[in-house]
N, C-alpha and C. Protein backbone atom coordinates (compact mmCIF):
# COMPACT_ATOMS: atom_id res chain seq x y z
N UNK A 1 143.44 19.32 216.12
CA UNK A 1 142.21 19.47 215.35
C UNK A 1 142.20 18.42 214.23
N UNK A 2 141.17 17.73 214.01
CA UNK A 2 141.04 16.95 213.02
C UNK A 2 140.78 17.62 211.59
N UNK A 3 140.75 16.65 210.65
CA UNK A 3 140.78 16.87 209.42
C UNK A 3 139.29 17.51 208.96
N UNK A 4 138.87 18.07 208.13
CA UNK A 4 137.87 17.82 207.39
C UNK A 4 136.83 16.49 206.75
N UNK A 5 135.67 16.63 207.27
CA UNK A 5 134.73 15.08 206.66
C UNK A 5 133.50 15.35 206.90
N UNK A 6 132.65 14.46 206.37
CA UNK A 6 131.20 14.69 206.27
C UNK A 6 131.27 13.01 206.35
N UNK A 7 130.05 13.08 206.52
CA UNK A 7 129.12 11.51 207.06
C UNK A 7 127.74 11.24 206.91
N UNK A 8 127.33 10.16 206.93
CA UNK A 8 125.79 9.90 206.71
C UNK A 8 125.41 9.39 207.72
N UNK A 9 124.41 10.85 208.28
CA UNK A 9 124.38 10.91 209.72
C UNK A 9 122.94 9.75 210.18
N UNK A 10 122.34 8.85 209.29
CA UNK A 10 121.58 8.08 209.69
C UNK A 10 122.17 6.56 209.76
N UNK A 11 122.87 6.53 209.42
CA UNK A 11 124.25 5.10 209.35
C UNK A 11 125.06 5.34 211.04
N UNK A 12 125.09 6.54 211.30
CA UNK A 12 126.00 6.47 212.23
C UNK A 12 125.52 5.59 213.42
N UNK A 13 126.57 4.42 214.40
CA UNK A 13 126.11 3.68 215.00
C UNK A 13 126.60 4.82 216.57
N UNK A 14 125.56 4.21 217.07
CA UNK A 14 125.16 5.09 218.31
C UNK A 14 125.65 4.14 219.48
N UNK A 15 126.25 4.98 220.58
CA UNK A 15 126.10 4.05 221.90
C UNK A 15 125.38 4.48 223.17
N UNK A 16 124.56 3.37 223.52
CA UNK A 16 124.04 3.69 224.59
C UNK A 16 124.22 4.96 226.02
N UNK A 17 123.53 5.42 226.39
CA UNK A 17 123.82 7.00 227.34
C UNK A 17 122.08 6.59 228.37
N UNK A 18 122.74 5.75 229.05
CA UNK A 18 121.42 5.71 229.96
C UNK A 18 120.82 6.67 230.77
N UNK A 19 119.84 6.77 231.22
CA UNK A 19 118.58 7.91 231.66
C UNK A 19 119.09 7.57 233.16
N UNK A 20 119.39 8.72 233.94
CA UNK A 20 119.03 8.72 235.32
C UNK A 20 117.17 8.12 235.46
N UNK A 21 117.27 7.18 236.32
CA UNK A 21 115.63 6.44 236.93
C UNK A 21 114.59 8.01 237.06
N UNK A 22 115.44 9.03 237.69
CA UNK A 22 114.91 10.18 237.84
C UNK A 22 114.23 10.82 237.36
N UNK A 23 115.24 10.98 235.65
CA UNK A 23 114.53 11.67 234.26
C UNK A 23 113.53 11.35 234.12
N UNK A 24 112.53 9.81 234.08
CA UNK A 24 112.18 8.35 233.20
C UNK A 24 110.60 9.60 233.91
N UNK A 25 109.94 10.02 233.18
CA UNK A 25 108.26 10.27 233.99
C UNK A 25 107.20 9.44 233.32
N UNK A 26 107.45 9.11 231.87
CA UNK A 26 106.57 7.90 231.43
C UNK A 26 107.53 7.24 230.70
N UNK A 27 106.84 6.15 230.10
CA UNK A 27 107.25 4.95 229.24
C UNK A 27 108.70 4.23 229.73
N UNK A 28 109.10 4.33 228.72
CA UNK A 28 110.80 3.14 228.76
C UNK A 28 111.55 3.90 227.79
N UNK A 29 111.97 5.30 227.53
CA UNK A 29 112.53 5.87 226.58
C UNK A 29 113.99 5.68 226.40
N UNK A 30 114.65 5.18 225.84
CA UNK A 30 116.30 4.91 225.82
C UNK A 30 116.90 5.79 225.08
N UNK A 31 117.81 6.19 225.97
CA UNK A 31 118.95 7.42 224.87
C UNK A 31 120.38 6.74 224.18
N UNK A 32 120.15 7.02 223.30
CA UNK A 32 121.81 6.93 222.97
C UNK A 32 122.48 7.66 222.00
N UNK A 33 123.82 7.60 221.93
CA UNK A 33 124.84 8.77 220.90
C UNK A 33 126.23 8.87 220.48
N UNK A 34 126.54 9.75 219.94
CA UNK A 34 127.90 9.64 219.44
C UNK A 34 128.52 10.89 219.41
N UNK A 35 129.54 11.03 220.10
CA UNK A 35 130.30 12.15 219.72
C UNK A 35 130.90 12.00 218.49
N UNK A 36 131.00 13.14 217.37
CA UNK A 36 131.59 13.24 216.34
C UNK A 36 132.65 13.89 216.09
N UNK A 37 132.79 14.96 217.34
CA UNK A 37 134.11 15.92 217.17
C UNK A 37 133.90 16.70 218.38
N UNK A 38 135.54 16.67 219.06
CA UNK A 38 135.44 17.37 220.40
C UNK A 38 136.69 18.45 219.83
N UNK A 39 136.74 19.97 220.32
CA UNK A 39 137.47 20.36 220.64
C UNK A 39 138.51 19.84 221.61
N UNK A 40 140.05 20.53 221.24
CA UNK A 40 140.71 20.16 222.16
C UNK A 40 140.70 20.66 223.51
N UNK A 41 139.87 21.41 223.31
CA UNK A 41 139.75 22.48 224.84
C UNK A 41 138.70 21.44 225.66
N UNK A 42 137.82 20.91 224.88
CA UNK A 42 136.56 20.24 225.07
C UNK A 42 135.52 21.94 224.77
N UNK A 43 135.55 22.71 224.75
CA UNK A 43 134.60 23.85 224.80
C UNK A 43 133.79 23.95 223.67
N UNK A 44 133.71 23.00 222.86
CA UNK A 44 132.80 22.46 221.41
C UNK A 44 132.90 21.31 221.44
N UNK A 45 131.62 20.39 221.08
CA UNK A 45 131.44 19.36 221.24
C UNK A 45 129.91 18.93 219.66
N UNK A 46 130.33 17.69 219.12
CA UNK A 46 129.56 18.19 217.98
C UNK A 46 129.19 16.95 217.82
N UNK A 47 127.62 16.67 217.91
CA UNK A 47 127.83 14.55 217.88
C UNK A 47 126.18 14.67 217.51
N UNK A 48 125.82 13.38 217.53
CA UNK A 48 124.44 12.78 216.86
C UNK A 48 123.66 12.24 218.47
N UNK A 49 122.48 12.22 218.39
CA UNK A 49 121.60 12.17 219.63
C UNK A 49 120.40 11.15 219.08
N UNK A 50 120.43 10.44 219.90
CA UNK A 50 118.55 9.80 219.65
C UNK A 50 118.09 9.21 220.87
N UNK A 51 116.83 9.29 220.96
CA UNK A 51 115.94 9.19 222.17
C UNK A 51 114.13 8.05 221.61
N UNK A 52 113.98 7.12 221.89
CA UNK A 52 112.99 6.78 222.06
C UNK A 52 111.82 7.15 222.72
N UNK A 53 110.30 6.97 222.08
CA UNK A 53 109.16 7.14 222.66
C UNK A 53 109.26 7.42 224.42
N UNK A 54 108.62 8.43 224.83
CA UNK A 54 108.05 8.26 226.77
C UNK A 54 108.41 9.78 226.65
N UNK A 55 108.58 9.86 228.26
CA UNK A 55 108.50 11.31 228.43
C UNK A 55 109.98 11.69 229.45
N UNK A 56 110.82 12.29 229.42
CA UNK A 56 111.67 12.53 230.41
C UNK A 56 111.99 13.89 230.74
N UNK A 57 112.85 14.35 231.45
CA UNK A 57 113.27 15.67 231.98
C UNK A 57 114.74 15.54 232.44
N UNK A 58 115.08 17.20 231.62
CA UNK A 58 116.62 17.21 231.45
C UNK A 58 116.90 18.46 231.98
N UNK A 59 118.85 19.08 231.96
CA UNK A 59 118.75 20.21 232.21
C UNK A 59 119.96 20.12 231.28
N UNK A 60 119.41 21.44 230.24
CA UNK A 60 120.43 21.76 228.99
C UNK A 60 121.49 22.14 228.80
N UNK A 61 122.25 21.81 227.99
CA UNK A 61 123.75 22.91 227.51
C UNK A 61 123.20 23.91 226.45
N UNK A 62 124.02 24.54 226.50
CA UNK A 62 124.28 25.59 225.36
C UNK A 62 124.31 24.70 224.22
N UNK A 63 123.35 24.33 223.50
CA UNK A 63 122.69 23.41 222.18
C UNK A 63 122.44 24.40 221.06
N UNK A 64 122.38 24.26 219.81
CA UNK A 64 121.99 24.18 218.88
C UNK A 64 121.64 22.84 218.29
N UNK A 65 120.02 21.88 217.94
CA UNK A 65 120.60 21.07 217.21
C UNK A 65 119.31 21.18 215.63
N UNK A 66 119.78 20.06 214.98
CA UNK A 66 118.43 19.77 214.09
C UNK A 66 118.15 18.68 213.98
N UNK A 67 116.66 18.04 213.90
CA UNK A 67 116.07 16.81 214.18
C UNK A 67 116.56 16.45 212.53
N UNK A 68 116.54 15.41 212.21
CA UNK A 68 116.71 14.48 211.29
C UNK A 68 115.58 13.47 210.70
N UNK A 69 114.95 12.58 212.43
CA UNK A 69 113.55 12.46 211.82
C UNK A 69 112.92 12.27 213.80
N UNK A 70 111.64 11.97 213.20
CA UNK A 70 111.26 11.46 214.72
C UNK A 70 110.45 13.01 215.21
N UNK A 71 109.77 13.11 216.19
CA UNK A 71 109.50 13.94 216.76
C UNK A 71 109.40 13.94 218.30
N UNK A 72 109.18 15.67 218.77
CA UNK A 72 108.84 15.63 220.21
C UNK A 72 108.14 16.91 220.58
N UNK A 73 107.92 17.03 221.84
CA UNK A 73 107.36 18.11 222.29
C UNK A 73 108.21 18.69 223.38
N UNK A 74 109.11 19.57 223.13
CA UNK A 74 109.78 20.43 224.42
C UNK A 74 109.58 21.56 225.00
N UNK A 75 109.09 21.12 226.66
CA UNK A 75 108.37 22.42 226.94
C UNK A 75 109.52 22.77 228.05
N UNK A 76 110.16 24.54 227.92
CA UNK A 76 111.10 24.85 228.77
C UNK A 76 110.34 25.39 230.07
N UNK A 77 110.85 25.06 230.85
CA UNK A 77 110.37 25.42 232.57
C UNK A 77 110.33 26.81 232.25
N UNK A 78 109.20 27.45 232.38
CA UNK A 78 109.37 28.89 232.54
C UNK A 78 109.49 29.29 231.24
N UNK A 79 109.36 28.95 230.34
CA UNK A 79 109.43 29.58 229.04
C UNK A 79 108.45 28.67 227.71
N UNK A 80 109.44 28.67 226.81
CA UNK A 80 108.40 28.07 225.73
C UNK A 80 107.90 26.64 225.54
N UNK A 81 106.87 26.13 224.79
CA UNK A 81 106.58 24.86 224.63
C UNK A 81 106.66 24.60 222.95
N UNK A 82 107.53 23.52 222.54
CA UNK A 82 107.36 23.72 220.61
C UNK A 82 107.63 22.44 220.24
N UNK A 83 107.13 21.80 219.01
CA UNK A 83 107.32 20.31 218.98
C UNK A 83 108.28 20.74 217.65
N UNK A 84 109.01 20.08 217.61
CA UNK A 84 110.13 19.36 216.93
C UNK A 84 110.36 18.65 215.92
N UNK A 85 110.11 18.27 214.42
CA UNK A 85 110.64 17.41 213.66
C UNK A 85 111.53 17.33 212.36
N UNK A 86 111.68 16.32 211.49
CA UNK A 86 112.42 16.49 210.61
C UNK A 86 112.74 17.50 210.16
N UNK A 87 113.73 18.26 210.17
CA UNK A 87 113.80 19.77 209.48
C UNK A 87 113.82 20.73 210.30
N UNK A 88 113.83 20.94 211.40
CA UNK A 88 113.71 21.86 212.55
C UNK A 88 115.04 21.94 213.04
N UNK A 89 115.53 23.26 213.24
CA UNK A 89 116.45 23.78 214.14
C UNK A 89 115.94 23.87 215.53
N UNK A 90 116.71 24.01 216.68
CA UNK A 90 115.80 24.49 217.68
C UNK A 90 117.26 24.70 218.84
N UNK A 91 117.48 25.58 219.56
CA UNK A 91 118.38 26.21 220.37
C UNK A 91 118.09 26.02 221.70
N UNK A 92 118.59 25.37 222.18
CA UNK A 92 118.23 25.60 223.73
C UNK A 92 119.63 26.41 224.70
N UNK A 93 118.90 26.98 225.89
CA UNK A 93 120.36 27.73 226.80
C UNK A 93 120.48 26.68 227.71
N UNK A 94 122.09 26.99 228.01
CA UNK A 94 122.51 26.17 229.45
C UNK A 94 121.51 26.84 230.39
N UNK A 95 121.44 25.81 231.15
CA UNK A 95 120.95 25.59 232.46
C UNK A 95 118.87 25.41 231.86
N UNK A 96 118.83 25.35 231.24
CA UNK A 96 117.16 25.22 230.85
C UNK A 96 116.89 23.96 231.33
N UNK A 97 115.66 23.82 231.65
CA UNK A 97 114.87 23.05 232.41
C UNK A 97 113.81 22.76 231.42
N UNK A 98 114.08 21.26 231.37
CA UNK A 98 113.32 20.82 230.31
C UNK A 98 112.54 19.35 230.16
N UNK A 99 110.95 19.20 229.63
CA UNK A 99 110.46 17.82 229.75
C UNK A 99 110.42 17.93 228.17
N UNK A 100 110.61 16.80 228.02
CA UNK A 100 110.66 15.74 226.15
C UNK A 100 109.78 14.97 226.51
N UNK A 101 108.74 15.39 225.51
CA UNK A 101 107.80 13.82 225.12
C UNK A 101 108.13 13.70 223.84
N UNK A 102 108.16 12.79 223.75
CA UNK A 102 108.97 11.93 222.24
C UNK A 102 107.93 11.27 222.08
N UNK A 103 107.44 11.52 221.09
CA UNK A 103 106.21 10.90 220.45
C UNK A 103 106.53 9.68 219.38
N UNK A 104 107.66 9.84 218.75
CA UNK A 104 108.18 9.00 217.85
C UNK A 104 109.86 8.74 217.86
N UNK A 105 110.67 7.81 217.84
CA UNK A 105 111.64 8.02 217.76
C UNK A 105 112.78 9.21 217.23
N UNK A 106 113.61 10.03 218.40
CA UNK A 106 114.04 11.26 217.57
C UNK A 106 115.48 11.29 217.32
N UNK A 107 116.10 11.37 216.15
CA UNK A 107 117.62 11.68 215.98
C UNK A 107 117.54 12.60 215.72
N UNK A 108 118.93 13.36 216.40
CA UNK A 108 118.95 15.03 216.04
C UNK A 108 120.72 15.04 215.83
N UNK A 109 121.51 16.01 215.13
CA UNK A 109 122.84 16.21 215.05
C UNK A 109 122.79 17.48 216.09
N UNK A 110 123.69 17.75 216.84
CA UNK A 110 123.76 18.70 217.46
C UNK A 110 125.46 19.27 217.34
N UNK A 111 124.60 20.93 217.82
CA UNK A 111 126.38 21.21 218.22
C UNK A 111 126.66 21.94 219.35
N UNK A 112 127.44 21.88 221.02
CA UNK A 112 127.12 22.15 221.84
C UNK A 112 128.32 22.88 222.31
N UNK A 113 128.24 24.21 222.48
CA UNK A 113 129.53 25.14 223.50
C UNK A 113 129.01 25.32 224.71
N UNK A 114 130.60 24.53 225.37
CA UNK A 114 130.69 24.86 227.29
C UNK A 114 131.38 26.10 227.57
């Protein structure tokens, strides 16, 4: 287990996490991120996320995260539709079925149990 630290989570440099062609339903949206802290089990996983403008489709982990800035619109297959921005918590379950339209560039910190 690592030490104790905090960070300035808009400095943090991100690396690229390309889109299956699959996800891509509009625009040219590029993902990228950073893990910040893994359990040693791996069964917590705790890192920074950002996604550019378009529209794609995912299928979730067990998420908690909060946007930072940027917005979107996530509508779950079969369940809810809610847009997203600076200041927002928002939970998603494993296995959810999900389209993102990203209206504006979005960073979010997340924290994710497998």
């Amino acid at each position: 287990m690592t030490h104790s630290f905090a960070l300035h989570v808009p400095d943090v440099d991100l690396d690229p996490e390309p889109l299956a062609s699959g996800q891509i339903l509009s625009g040219t949206p590029e993902v990228s991120g950073k893990v910040i802290w893994e359990a040693e089990d791996g069964r917590q996983v705790r890192g920074v996320w950002q996604i550019t403008p378009g529209v794609v489709t995912d299928v979730e982990a067990d998420e908690l995260f909060v946007v930072l800035s940027g917005s979107a619109t996530i509508e779950v297959a079969g369940g809810a539709t809610f847009t997203v921005g600076p200041g927002d918590m928002a939970i998603l379950r494993e296995g959810d079925r999900t389209t993102w339209t990203v209206h504006e560039t979005l960073r979010k910190v997340y924290a994710i149990t497998r």
